[in-house]
C-alpha atoms as a PDB file:
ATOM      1  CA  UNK A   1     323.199  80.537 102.688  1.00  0.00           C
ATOM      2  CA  UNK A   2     321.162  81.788 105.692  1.00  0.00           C
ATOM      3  CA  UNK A   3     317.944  81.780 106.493  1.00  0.00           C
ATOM      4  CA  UNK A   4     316.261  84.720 107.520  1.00  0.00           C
ATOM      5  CA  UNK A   5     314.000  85.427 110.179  1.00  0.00           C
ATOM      6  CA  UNK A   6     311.083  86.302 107.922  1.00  0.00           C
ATOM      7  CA  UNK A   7     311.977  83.267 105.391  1.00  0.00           C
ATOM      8  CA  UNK A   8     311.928  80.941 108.335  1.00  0.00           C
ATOM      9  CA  UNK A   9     308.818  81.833 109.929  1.00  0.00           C
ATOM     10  CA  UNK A  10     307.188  81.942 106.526  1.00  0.00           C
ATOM     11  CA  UNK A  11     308.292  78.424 105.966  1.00  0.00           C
ATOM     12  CA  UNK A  12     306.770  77.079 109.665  1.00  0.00           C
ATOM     13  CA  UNK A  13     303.112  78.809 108.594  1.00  0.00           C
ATOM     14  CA  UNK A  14     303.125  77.849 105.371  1.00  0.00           C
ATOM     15  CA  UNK A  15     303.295  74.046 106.456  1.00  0.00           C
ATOM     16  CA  UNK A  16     306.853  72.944 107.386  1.00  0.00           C
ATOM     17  CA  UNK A  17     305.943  69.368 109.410  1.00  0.00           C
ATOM     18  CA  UNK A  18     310.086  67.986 109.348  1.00  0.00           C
ATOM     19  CA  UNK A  19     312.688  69.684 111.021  1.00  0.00           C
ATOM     20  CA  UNK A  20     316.130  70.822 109.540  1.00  0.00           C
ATOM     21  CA  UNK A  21     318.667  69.616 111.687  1.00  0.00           C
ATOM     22  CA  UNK A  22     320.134  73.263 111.356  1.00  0.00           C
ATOM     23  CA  UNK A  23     319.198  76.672 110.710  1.00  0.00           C
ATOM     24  CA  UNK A  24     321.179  77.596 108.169  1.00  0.00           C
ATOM     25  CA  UNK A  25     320.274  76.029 105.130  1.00  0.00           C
ATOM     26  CA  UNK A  26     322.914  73.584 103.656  1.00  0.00           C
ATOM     27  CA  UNK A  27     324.323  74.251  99.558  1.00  0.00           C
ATOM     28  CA  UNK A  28     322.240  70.655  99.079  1.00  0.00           C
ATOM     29  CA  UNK A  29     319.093  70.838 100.480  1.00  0.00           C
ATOM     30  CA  UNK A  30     315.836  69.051  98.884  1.00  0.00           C
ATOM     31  CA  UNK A  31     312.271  70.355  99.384  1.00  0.00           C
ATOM     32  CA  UNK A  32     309.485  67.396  99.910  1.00  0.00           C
ATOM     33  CA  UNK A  33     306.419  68.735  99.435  1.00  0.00           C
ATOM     34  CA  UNK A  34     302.772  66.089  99.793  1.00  0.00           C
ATOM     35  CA  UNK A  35     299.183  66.280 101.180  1.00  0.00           C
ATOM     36  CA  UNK A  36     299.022  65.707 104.273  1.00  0.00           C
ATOM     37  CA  UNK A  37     300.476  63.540 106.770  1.00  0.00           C
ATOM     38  CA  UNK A  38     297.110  62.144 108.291  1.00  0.00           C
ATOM     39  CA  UNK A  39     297.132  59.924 105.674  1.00  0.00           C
ATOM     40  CA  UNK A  40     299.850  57.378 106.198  1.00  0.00           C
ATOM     41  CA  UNK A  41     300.427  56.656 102.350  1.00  0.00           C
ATOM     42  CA  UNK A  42     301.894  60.295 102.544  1.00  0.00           C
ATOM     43  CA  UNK A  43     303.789  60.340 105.442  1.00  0.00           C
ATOM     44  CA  UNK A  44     305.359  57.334 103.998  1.00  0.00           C
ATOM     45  CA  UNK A  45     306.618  59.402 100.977  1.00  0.00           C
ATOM     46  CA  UNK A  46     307.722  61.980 103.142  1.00  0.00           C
ATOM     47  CA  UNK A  47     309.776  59.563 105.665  1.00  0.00           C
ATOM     48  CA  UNK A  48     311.130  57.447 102.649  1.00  0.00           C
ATOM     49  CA  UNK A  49     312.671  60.604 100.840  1.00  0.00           C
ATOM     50  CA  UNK A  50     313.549  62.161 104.196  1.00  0.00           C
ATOM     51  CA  UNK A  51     315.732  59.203 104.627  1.00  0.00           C
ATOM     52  CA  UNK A  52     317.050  58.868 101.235  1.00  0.00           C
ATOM     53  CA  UNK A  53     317.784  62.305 100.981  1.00  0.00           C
ATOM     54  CA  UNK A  54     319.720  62.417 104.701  1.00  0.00           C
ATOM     55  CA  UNK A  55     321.499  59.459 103.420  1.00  0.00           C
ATOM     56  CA  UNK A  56     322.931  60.927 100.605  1.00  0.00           C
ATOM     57  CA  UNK A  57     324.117  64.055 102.703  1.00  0.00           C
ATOM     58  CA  UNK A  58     321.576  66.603 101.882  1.00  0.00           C
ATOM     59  CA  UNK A  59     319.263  68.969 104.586  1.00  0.00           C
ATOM     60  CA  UNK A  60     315.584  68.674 104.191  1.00  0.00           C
ATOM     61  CA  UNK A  61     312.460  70.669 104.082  1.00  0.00           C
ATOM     62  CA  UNK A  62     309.484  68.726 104.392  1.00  0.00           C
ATOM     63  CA  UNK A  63     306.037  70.800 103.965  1.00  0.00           C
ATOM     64  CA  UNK A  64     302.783  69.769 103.426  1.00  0.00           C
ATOM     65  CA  UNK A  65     300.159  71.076 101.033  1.00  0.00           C
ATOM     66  CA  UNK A  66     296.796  69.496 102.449  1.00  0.00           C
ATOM     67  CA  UNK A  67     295.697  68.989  98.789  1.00  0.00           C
ATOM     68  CA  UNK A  68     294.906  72.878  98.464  1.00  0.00           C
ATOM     69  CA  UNK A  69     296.938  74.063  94.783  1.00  0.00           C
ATOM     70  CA  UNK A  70     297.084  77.735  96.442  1.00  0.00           C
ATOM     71  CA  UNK A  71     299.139  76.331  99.609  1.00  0.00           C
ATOM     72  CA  UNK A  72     301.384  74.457  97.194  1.00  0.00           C
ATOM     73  CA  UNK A  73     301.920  77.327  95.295  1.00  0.00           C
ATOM     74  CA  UNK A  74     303.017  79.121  98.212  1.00  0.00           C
ATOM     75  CA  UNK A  75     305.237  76.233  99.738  1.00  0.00           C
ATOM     76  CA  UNK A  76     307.001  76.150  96.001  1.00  0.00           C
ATOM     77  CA  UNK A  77     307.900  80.201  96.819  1.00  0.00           C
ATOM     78  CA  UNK A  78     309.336  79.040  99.985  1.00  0.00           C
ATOM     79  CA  UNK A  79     311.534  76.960  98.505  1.00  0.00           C
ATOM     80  CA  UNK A  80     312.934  78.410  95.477  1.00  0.00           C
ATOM     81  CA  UNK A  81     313.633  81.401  97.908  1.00  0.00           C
ATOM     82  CA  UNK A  82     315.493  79.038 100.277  1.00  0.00           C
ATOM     83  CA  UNK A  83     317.493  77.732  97.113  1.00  0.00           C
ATOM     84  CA  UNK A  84     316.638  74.142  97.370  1.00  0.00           C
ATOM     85  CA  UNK A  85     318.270  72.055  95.173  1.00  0.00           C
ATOM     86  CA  UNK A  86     315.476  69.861  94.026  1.00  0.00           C
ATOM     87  CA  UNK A  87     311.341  69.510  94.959  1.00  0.00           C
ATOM     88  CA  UNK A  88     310.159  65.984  95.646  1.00  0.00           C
ATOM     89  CA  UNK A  89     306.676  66.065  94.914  1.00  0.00           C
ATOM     90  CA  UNK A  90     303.160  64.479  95.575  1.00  0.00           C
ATOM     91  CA  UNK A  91     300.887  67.345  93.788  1.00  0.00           C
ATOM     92  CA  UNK A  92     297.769  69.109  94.635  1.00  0.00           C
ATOM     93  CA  UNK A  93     296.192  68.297  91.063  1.00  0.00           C
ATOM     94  CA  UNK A  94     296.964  67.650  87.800  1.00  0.00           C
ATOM     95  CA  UNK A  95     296.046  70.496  86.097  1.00  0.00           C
ATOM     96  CA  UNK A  96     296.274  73.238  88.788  1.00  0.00           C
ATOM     97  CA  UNK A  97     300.351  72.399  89.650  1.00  0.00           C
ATOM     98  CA  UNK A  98     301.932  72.543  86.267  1.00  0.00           C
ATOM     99  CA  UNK A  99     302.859  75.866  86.931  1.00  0.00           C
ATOM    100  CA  UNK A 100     303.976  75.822  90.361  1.00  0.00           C
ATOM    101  CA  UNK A 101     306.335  72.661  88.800  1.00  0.00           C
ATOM    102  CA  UNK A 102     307.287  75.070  85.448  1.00  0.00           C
ATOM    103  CA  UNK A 103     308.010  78.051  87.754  1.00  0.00           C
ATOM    104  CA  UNK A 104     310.682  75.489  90.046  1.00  0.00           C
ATOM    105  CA  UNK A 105     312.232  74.845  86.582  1.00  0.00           C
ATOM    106  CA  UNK A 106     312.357  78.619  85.361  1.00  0.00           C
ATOM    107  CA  UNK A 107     314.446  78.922  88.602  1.00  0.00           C
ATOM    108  CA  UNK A 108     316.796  76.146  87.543  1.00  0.00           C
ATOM    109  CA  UNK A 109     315.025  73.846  90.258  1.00  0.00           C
ATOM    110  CA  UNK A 110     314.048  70.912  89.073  1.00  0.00           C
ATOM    111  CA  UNK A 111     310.941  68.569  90.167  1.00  0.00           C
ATOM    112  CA  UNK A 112     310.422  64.933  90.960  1.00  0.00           C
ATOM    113  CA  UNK A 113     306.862  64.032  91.101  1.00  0.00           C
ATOM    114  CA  UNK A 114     305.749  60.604  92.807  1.00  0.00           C
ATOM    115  CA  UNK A 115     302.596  58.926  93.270  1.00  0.00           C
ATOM    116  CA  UNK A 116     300.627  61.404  91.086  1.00  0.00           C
ATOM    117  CA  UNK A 117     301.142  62.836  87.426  1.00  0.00           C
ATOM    118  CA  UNK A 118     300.441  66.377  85.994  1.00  0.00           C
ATOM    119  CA  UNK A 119     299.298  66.541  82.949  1.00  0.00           C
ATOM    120  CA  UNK A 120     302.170  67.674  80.899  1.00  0.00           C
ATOM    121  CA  UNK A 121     305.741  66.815  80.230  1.00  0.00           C
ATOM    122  CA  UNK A 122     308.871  67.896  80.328  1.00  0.00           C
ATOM    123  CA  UNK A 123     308.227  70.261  82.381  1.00  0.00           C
ATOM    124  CA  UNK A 124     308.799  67.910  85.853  1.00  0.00           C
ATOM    125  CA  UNK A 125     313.091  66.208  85.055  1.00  0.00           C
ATOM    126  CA  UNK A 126     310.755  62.215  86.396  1.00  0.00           C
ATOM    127  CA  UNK A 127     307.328  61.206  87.116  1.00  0.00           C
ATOM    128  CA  UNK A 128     307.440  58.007  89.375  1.00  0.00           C
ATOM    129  CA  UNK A 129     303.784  56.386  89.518  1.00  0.00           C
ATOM    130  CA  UNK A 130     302.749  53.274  90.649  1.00  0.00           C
ATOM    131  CA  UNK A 131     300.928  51.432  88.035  1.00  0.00           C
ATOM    132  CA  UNK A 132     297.415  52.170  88.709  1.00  0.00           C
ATOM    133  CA  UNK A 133     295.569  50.280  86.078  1.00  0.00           C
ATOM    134  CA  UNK A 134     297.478  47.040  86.436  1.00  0.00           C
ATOM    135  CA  UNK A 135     296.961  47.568  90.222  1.00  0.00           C
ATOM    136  CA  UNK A 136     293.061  48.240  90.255  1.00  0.00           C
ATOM    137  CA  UNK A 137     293.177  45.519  87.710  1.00  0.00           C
ATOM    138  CA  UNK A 138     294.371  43.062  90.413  1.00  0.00           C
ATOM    139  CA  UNK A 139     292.548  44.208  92.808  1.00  0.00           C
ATOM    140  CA  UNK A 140     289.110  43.793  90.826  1.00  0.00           C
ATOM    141  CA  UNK A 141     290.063  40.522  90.155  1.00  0.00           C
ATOM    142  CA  UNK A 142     290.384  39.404  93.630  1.00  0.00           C
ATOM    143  CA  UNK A 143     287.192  41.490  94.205  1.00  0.00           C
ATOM    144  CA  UNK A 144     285.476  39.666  91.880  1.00  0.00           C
ATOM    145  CA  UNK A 145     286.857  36.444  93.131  1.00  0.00           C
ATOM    146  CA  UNK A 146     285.270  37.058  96.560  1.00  0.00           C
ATOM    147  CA  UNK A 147     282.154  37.953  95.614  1.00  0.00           C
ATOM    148  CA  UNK A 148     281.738  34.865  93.590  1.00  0.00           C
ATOM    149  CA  UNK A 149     281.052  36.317  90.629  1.00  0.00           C
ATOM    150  CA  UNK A 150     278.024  37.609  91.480  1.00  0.00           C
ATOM    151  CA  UNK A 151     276.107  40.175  93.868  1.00  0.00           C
ATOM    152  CA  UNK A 152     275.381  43.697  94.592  1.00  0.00           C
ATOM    153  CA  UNK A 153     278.443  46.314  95.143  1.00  0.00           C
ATOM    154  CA  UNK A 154     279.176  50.324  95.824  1.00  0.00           C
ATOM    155  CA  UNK A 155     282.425  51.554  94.308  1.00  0.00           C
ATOM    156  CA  UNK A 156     283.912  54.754  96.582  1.00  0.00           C
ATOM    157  CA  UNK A 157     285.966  56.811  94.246  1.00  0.00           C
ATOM    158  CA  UNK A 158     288.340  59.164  95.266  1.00  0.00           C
ATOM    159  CA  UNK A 159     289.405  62.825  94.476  1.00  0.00           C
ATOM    160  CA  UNK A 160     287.712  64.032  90.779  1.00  0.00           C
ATOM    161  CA  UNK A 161     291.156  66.338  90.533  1.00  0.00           C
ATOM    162  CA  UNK A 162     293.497  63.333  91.328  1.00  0.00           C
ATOM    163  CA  UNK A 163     293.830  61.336  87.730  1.00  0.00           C
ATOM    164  CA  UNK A 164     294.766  58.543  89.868  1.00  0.00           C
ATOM    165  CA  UNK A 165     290.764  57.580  91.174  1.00  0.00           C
ATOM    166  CA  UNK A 166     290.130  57.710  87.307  1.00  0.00           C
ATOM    167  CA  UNK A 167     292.228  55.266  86.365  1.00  0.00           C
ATOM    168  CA  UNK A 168     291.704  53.196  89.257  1.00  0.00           C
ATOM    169  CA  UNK A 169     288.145  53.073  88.930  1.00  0.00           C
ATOM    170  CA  UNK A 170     288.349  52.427  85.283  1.00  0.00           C
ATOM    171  CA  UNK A 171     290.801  49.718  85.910  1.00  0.00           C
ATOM    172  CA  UNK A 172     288.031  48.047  88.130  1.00  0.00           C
ATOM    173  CA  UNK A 173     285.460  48.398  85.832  1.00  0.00           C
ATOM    174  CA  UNK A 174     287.227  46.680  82.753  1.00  0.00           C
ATOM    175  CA  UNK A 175     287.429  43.400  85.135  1.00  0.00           C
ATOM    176  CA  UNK A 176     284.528  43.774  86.693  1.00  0.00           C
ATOM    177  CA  UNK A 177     282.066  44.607  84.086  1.00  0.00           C
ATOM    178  CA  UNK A 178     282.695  41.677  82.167  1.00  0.00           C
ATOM    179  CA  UNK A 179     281.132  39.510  84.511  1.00  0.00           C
ATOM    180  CA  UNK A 180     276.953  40.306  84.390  1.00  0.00           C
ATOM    181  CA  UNK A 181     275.821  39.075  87.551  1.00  0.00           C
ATOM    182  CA  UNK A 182     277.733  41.603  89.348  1.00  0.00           C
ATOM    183  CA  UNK A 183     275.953  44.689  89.798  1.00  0.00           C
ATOM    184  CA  UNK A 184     277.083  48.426  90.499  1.00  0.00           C
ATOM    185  CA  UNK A 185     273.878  49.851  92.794  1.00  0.00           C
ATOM    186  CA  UNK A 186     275.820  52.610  94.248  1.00  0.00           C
ATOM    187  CA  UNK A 187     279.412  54.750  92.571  1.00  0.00           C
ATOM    188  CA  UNK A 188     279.911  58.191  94.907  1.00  0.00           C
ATOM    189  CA  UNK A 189     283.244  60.426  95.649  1.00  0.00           C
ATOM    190  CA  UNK A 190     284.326  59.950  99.504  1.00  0.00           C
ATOM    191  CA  UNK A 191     287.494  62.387  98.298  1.00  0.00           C
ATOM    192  CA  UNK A 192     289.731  59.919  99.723  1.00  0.00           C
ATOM    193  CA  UNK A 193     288.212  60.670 103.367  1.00  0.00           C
ATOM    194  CA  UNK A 194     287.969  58.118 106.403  1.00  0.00           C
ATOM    195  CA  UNK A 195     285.268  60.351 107.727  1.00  0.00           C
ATOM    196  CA  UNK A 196     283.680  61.018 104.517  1.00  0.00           C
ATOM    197  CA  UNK A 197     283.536  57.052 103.591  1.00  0.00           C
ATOM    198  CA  UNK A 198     282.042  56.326 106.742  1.00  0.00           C
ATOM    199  CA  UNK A 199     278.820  58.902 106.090  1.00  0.00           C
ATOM    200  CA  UNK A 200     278.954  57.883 102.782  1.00  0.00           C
ATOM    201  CA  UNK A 201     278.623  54.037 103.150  1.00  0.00           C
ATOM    202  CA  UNK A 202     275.730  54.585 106.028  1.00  0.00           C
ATOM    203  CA  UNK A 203     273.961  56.103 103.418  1.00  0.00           C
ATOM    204  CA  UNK A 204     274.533  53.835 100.380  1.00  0.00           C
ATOM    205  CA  UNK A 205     273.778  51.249 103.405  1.00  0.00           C
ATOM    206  CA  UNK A 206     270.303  52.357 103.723  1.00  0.00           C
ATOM    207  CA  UNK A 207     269.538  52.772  99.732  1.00  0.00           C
ATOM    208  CA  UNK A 208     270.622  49.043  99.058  1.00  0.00           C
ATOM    209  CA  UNK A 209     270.728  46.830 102.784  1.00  0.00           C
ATOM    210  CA  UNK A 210     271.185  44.260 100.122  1.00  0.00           C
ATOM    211  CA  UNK A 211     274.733  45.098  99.251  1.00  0.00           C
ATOM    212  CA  UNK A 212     277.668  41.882  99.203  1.00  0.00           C
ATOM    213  CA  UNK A 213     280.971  44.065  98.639  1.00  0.00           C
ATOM    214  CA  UNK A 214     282.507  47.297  98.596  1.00  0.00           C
ATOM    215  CA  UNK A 215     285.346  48.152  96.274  1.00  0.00           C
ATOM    216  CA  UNK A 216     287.068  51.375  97.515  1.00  0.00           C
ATOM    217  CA  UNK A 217     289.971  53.541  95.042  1.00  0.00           C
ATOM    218  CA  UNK A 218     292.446  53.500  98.498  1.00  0.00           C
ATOM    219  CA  UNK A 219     292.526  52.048 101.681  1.00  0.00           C
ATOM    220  CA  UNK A 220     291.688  55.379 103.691  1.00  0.00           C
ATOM    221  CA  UNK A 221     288.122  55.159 102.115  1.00  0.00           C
ATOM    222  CA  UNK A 222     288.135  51.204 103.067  1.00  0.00           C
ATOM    223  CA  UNK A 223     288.496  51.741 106.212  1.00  0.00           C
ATOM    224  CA  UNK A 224     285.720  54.663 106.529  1.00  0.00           C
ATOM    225  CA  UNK A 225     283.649  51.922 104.680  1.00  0.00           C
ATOM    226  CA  UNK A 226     284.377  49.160 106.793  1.00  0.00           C
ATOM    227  CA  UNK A 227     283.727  50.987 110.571  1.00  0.00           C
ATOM    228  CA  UNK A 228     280.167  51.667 108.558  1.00  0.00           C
ATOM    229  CA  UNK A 229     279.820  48.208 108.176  1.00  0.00           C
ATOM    230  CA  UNK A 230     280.722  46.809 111.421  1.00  0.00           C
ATOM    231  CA  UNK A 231     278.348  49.669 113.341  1.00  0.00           C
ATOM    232  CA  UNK A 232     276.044  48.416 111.652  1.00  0.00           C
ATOM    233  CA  UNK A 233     276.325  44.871 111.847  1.00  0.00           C
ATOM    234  CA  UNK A 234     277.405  43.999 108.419  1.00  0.00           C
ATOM    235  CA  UNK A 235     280.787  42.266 108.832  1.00  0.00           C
ATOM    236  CA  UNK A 236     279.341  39.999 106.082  1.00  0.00           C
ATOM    237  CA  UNK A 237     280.200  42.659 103.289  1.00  0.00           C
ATOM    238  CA  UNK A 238     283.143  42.449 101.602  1.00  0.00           C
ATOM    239  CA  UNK A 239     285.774  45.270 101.123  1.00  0.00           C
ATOM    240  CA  UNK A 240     288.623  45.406  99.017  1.00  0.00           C
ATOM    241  CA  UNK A 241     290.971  48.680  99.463  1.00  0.00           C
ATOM    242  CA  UNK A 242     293.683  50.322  97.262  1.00  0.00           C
ATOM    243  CA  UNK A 243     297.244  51.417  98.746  1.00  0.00           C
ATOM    244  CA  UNK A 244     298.867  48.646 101.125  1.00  0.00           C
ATOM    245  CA  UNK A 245     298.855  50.414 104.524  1.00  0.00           C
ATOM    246  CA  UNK A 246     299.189  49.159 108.188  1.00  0.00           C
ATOM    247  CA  UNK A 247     295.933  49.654 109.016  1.00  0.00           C
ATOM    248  CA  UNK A 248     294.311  47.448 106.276  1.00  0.00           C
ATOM    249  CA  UNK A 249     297.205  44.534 107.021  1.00  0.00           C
ATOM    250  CA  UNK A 250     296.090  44.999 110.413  1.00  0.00           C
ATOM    251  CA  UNK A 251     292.215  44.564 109.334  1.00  0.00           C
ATOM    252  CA  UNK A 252     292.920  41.591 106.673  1.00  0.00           C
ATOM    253  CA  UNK A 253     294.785  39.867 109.493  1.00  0.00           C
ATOM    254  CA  UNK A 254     291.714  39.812 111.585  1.00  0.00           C
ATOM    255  CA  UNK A 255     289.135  39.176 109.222  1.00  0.00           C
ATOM    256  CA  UNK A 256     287.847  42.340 108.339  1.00  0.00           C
ATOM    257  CA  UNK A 257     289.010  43.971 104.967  1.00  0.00           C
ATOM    258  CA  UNK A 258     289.552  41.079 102.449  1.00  0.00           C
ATOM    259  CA  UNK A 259     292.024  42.463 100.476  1.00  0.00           C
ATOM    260  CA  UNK A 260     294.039  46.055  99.054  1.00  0.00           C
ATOM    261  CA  UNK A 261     296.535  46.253  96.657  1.00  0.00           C
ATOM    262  CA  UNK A 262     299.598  47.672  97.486  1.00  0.00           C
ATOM    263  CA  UNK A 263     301.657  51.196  95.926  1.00  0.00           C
ATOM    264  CA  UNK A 264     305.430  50.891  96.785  1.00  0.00           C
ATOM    265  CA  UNK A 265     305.009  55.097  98.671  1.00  0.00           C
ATOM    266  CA  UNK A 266     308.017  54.135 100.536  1.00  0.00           C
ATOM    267  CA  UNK A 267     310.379  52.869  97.874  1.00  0.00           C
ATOM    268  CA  UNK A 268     309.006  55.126  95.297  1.00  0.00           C
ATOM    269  CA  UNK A 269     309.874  58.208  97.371  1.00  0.00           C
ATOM    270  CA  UNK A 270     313.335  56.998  97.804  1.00  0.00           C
ATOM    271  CA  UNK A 271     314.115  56.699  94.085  1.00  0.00           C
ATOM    272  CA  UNK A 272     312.861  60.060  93.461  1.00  0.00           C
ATOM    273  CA  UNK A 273     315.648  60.993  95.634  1.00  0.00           C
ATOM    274  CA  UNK A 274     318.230  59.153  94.205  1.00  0.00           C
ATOM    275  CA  UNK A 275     317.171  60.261  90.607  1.00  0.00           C
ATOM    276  CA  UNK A 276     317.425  63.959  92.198  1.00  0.00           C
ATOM    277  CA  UNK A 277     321.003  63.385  93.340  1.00  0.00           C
ATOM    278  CA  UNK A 278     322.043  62.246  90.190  1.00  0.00           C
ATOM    279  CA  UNK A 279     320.899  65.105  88.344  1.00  0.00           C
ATOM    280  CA  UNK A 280     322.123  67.940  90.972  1.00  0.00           C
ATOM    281  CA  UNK A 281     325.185  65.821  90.149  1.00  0.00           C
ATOM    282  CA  UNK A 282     325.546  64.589  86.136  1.00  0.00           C
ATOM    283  CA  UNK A 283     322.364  66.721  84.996  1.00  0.00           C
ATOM    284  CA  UNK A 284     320.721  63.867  83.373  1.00  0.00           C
ATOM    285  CA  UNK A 285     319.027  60.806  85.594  1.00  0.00           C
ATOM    286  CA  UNK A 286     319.507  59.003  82.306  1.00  0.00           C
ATOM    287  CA  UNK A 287     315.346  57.361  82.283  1.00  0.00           C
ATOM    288  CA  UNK A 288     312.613  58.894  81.038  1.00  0.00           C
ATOM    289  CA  UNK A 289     310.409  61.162  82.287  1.00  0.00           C
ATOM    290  CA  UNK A 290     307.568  58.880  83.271  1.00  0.00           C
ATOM    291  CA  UNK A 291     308.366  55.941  84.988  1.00  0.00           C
ATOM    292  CA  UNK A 292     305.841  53.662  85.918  1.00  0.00           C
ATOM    293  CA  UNK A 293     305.989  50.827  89.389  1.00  0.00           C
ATOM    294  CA  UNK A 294     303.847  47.574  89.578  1.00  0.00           C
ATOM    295  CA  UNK A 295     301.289  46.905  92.367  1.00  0.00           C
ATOM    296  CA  UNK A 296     300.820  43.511  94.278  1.00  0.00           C
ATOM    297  CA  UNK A 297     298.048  42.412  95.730  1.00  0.00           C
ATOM    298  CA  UNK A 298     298.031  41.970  99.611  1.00  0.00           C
ATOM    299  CA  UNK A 299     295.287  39.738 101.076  1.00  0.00           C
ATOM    300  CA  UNK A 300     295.317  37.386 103.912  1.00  0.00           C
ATOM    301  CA  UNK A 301     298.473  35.588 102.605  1.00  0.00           C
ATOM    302  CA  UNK A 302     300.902  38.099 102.159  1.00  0.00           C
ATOM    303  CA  UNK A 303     299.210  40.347 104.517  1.00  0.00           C
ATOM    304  CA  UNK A 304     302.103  39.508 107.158  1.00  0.00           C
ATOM    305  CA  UNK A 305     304.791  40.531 105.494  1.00  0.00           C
ATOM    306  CA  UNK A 306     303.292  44.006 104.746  1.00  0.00           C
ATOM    307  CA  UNK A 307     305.079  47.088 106.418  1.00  0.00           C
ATOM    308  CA  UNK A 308     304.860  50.649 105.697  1.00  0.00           C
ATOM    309  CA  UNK A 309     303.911  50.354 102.320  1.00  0.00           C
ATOM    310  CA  UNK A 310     306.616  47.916 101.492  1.00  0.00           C
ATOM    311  CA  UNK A 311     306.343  43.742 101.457  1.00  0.00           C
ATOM    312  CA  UNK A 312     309.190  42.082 102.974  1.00  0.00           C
ATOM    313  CA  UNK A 313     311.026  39.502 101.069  1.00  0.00           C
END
């Protein structure tokens, strides 16, 4: 099937950030669709099923929604009028893409959601998350572990549309609240931001100087968090991140960030793909819809063997 001029170009604006090694669409080609690719957790997702999906002989569209549910909306129009024959898919909200997801399926185009779930089923064919809870839960506990047991702490949260800062946070909290000494001063949104963490922690900085650890919902906001810090001199605090990327290995293995926990993005994007083949294929990926991944905890032990959200054997 060819492309057309207009399709094309339509594609390119809307956010295409992978080439397609050929013009002309292929019968198998898979649509992966995340936020965007500033944030290496994402571009992880995108490279893994890129891979994955070459590997198994299909063409590719990779687009990028920027977390806007409009945009995605609009790259899920691109696609079912290029005829893709599946949508890998890191979603723009919970709520707001169920229907971008049912309308793929109305088309006979089914989804494959990672990192993120919507809040219904059966309308996406899998929904591959990593284990949040059980990963915050590790993560608190190694918190917790740091800090002694005791002191002063701001919690950045991330995204209020994302159910995944939810259930980290409240994954932190059920470890960390049963110890009394440790005290929440400071809980604020840095929407998953660098940037935004950075303005955000100068501030909680100057409500409580007193503060002995920060415990962030990803490793993006960690690292806003700790450049805060160290301007200001307080390489003493302790941070604790949430994701497993390069940059907080890199920090850990100098003595910065204590610890993050890490989400298999890689690997997870890869078996969307394969579970994609095998319907286009049989129909039926034969698991059920939601599939959940365990976390592991990365500090300065493991932190070596960390690589692109995977940990070598």
């Amino acid at each position: 099937m060819k492309f057309t001029k207009r399709l094309l170009m339509s594609v390119v604006a809307l956010g295409l950030v992978g080439a397609m090694s050929d013009v002309a669409l292929a019968a198998g080609t898979i649509a992966i669709i995340t936020p965007s690719h500033d944030n290496p957790f994402f571009k992880a997702e995108a490279d893994g099923a890129a891979k994955k999906a070459k590997e198994l002989g299909y063409e590719t569209m990779v687009l990028v929604h920027n977390d806007d549910a409009n945009k995605q909306n609009e790259l899920f129009d691109s696609a079912i009028a290029a005829g893709v024959k599946a949508i890998i898919l890191d979603n723009a909200g919970a709520d707001a893409s169920v229907a971008a997801v049912r309308k793929a399926k109305d088309k006979g185009i089914p989804s494959f959601l990672i990192d993120r779930e919507i809040t219904t089923t059966g309308v996406a064919v899998s929904q591959i998350v990593s284990n949040n809870y059980q990963g915050a839960q590790l993560g608190a506990e190694e918190f917790v572990k740091l800090m002694g047991e005791k002191g002063n702490y701001a919690e950045l949260v991330g995204k209020e549309s994302d159910t995944n800062a939810g259930i980290r946070s409240q994954g932190y909290h059920d470890v960390i609240d049963q110890y009394s000494d440790m005290k929440l001063v400071a809980k604020q949104t840095a929407n998953w931001s660098q940037t935004e963490a950075y303005t955000v922690m100068e501030s909680i900085l100057q409500a409580h100087p007193d503060i002995k650890g920060v415990i962030s919902g990803n490793d993006t906001m960690a690292m806003g968090a700790y450049a805060a810090l160290e301007a200001a001199g307080r390489k003493d605090v302790i941070v604790v991140g949430f994701d497993g990327s390069n940059d907080v290995r890199d920090s850990i293995r100098k003595g910065g960030i204590k610890a993050t926990v890490l989400q298999p993005a890689y690997q997870q994007a890869q078996l969307a793909v394969e579970q994609a083949d095998k319907f286009i294929k049989t129909g039926s990926t034969g698991l059920e819809e939601k599939q959940l991944m365990d976390c592991i905890l990365v500090n300065a032990e493991n932190a070596s063997k960390l690589e692109t959200f995977a940990l070598a054997k």
